[in-house]
C-alpha atoms as a PDB file:
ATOM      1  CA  UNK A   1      39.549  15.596  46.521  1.00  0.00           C
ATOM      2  CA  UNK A   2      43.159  16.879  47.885  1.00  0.00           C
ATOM      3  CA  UNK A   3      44.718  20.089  46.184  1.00  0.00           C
ATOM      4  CA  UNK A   4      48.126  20.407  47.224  1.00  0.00           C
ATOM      5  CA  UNK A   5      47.408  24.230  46.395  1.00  0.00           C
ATOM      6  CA  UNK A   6      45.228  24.219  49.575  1.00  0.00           C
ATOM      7  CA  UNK A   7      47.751  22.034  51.620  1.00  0.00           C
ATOM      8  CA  UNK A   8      48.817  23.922  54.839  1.00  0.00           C
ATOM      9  CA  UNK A   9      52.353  22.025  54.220  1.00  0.00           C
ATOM     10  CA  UNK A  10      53.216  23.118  50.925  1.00  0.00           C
ATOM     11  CA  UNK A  11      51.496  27.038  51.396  1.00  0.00           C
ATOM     12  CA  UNK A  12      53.865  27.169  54.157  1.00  0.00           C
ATOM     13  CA  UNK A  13      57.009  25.733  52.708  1.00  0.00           C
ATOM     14  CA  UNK A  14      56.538  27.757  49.864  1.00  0.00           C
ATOM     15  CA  UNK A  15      56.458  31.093  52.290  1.00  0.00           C
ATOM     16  CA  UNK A  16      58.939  29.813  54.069  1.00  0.00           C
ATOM     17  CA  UNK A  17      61.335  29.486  50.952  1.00  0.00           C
ATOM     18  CA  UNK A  18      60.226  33.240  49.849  1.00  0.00           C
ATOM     19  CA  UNK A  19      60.668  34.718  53.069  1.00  0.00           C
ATOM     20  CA  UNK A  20      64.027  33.127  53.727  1.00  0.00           C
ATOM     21  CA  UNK A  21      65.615  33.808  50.100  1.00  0.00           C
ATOM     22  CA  UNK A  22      64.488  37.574  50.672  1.00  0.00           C
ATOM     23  CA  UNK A  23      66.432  37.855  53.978  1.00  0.00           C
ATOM     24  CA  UNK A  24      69.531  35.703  52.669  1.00  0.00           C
ATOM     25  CA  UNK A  25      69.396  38.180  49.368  1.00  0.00           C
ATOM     26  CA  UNK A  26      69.978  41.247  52.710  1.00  0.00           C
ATOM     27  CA  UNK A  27      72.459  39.474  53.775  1.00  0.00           C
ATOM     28  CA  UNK A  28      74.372  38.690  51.364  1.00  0.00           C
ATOM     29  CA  UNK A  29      74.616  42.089  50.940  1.00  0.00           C
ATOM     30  CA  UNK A  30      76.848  42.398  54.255  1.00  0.00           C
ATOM     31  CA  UNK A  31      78.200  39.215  53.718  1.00  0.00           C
ATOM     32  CA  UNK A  32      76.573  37.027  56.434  1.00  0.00           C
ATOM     33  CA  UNK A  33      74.594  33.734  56.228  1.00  0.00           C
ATOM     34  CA  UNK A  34      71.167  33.555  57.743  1.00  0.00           C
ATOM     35  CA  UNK A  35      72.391  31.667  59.284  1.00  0.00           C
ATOM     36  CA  UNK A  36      75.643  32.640  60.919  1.00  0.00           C
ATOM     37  CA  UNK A  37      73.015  35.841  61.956  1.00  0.00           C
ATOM     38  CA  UNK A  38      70.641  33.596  64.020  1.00  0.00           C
ATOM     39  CA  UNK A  39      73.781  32.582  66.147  1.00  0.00           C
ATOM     40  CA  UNK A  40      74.976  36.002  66.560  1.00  0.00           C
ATOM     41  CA  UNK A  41      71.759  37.111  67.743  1.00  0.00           C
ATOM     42  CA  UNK A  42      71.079  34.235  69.932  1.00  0.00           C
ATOM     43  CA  UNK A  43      74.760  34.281  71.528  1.00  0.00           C
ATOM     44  CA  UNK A  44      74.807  37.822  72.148  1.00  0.00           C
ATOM     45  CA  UNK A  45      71.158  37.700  73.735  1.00  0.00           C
ATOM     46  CA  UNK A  46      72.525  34.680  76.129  1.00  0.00           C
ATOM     47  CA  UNK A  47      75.611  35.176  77.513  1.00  0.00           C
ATOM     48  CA  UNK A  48      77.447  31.962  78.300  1.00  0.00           C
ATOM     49  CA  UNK A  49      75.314  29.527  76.059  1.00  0.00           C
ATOM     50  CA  UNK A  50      75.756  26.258  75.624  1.00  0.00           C
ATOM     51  CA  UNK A  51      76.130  24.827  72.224  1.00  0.00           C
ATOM     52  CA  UNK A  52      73.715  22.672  73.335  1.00  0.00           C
ATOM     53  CA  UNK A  53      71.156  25.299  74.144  1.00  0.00           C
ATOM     54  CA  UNK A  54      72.011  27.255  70.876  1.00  0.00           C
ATOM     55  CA  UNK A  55      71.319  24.443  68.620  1.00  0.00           C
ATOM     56  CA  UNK A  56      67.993  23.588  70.316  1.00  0.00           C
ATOM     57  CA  UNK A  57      66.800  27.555  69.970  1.00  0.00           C
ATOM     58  CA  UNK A  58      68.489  27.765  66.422  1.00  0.00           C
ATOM     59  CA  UNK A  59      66.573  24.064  65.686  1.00  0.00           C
ATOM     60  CA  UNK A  60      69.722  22.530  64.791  1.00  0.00           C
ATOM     61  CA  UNK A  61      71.445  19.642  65.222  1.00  0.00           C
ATOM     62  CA  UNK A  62      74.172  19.343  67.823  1.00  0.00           C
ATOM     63  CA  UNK A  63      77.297  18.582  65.074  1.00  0.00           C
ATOM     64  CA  UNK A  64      75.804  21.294  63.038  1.00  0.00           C
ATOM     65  CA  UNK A  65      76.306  24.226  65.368  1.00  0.00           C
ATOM     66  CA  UNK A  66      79.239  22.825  66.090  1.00  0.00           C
ATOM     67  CA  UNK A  67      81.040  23.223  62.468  1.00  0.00           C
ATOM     68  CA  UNK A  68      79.607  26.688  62.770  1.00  0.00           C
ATOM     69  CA  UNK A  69      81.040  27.658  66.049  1.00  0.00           C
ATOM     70  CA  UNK A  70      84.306  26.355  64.282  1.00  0.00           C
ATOM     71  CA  UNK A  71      83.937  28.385  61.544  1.00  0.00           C
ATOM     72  CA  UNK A  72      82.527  31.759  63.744  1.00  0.00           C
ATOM     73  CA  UNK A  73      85.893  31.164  66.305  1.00  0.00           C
ATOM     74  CA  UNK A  74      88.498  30.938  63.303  1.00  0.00           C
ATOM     75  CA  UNK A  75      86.417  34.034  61.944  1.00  0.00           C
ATOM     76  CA  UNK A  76      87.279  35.503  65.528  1.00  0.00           C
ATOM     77  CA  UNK A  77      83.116  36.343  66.264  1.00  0.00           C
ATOM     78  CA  UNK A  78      83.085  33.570  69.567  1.00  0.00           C
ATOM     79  CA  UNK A  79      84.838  31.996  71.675  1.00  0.00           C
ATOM     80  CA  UNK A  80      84.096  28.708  73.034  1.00  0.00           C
ATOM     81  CA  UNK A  81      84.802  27.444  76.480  1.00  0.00           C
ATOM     82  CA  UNK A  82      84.316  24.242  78.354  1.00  0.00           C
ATOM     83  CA  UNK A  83      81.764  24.446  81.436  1.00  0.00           C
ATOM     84  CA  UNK A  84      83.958  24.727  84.764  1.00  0.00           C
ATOM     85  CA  UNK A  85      81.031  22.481  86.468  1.00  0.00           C
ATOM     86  CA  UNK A  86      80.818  20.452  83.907  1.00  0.00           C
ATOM     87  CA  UNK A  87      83.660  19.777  81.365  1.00  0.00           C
ATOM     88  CA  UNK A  88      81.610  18.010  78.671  1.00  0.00           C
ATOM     89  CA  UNK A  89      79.609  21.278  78.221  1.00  0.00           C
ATOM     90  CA  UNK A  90      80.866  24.033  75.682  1.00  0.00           C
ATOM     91  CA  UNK A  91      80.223  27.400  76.379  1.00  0.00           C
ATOM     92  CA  UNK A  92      79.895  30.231  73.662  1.00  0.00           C
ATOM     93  CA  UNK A  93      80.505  33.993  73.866  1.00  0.00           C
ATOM     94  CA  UNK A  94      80.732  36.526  71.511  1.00  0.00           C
ATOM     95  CA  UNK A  95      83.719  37.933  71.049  1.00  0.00           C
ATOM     96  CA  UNK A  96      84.313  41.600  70.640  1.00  0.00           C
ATOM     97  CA  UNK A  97      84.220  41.898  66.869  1.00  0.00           C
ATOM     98  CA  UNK A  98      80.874  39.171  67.497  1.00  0.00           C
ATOM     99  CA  UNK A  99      79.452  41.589  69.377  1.00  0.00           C
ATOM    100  CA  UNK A 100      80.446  44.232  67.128  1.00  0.00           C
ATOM    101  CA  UNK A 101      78.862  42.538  63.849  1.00  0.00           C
ATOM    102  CA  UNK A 102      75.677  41.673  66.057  1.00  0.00           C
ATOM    103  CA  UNK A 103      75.189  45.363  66.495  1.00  0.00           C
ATOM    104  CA  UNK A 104      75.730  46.271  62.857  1.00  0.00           C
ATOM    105  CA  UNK A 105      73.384  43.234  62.225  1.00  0.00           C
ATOM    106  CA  UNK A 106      70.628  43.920  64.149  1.00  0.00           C
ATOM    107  CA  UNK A 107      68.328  46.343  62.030  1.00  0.00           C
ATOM    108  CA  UNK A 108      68.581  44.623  59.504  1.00  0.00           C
ATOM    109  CA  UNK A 109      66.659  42.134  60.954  1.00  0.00           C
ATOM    110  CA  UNK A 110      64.554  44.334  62.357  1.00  0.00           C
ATOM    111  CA  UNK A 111      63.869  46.436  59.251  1.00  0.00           C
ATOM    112  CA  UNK A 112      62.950  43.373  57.173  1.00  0.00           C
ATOM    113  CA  UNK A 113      60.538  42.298  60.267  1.00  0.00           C
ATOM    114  CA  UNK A 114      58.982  45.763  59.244  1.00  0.00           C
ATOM    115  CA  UNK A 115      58.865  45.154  55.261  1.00  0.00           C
ATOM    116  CA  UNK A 116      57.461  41.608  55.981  1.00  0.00           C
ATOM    117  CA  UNK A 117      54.817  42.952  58.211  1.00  0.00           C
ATOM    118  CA  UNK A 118      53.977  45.918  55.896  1.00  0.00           C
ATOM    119  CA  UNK A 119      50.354  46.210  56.565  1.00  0.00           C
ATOM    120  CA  UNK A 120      49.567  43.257  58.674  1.00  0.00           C
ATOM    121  CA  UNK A 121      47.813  44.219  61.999  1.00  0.00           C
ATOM    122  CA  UNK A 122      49.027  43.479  65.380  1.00  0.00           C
ATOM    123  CA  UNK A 123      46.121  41.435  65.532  1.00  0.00           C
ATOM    124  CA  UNK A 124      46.506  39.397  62.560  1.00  0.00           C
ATOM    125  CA  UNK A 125      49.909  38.821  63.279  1.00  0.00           C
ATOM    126  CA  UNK A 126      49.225  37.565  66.852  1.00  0.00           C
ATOM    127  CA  UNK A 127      46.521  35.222  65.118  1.00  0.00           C
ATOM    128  CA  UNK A 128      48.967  33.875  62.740  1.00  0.00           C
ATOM    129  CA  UNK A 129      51.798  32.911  64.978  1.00  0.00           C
ATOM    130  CA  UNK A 130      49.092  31.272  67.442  1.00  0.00           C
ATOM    131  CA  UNK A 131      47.861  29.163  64.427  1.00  0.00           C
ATOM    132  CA  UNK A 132      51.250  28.506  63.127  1.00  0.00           C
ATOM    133  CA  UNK A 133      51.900  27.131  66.958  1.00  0.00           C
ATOM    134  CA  UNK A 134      48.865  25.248  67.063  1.00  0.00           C
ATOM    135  CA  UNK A 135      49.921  23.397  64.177  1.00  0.00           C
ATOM    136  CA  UNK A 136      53.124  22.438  65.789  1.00  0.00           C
ATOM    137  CA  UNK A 137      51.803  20.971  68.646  1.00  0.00           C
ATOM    138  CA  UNK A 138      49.206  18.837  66.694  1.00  0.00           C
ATOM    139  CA  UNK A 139      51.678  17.633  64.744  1.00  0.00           C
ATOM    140  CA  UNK A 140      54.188  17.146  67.860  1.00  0.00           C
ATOM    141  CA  UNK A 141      51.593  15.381  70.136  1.00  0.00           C
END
């Protein structure tokens, strides 16, 4: 008989939903949305992105990233440019303070990698984001 409590959709959900809430509670703490962090990090890593390309690795809709770009330029963290070869494309960049922030930023993501991971071996770790991918693709065939 099916027990959600075994169900490999809601045990992850439910993770997912702890895991995020702990990092937004960090955050908040420097005033930044989880957000508005995963751009940061993803513009700064790519120079020159596409809005296009940042809302496929942030797993976002298009009109999404957009209002956040909006909202990250009037906040002076990017600037957004259209494509020289290509005017329909937009370009992103952070902006000094961006980069700035992004710096400042970074640990903290890094440290609550660390307090997430507490105890978990390289090993299992490696096994559980190979299972979480094989899940994907099952379900993405």
């Amino acid at each position: 008989m099916f027990n959600l409590n075994d169900c490999i959709g809601f045990i992850t959900n439910t993770a997912s939903k702890k895991i995020v809430d702990a990092f937004n509670t960090r955050l908040r703490e420097n005033n930044v949305t989880r957000v508005k962090w995963i751009a940061l990090f993803f513009i700064g890593e790519e120079k020159n992105i596409s809005q296009k390309e940042l809302a496929h690795k942030m797993n976002a809709n298009e009109s999404s990233i957009a209002r956040l770009m909006e909202r990250m330029e009037r906040d002076d963290l990017c600037v957004r440019t259209r494509d020289t070869a290509d005017r329909r494309i937009i370009r992103i960049n952070l902006t000094a303070k961006g980069e700035q922030l992004r710096t400042e930023l970074l640990p903290l993501g890094e440290n609550f990698h660390e307090d997430a991971t507490e105890d978990i071996s390289p090993t299992d770790l490696e096994i559980f984001k190979n299972v979480l991918e094989k899940m994907v693709s099952n379900l993405t065939k």
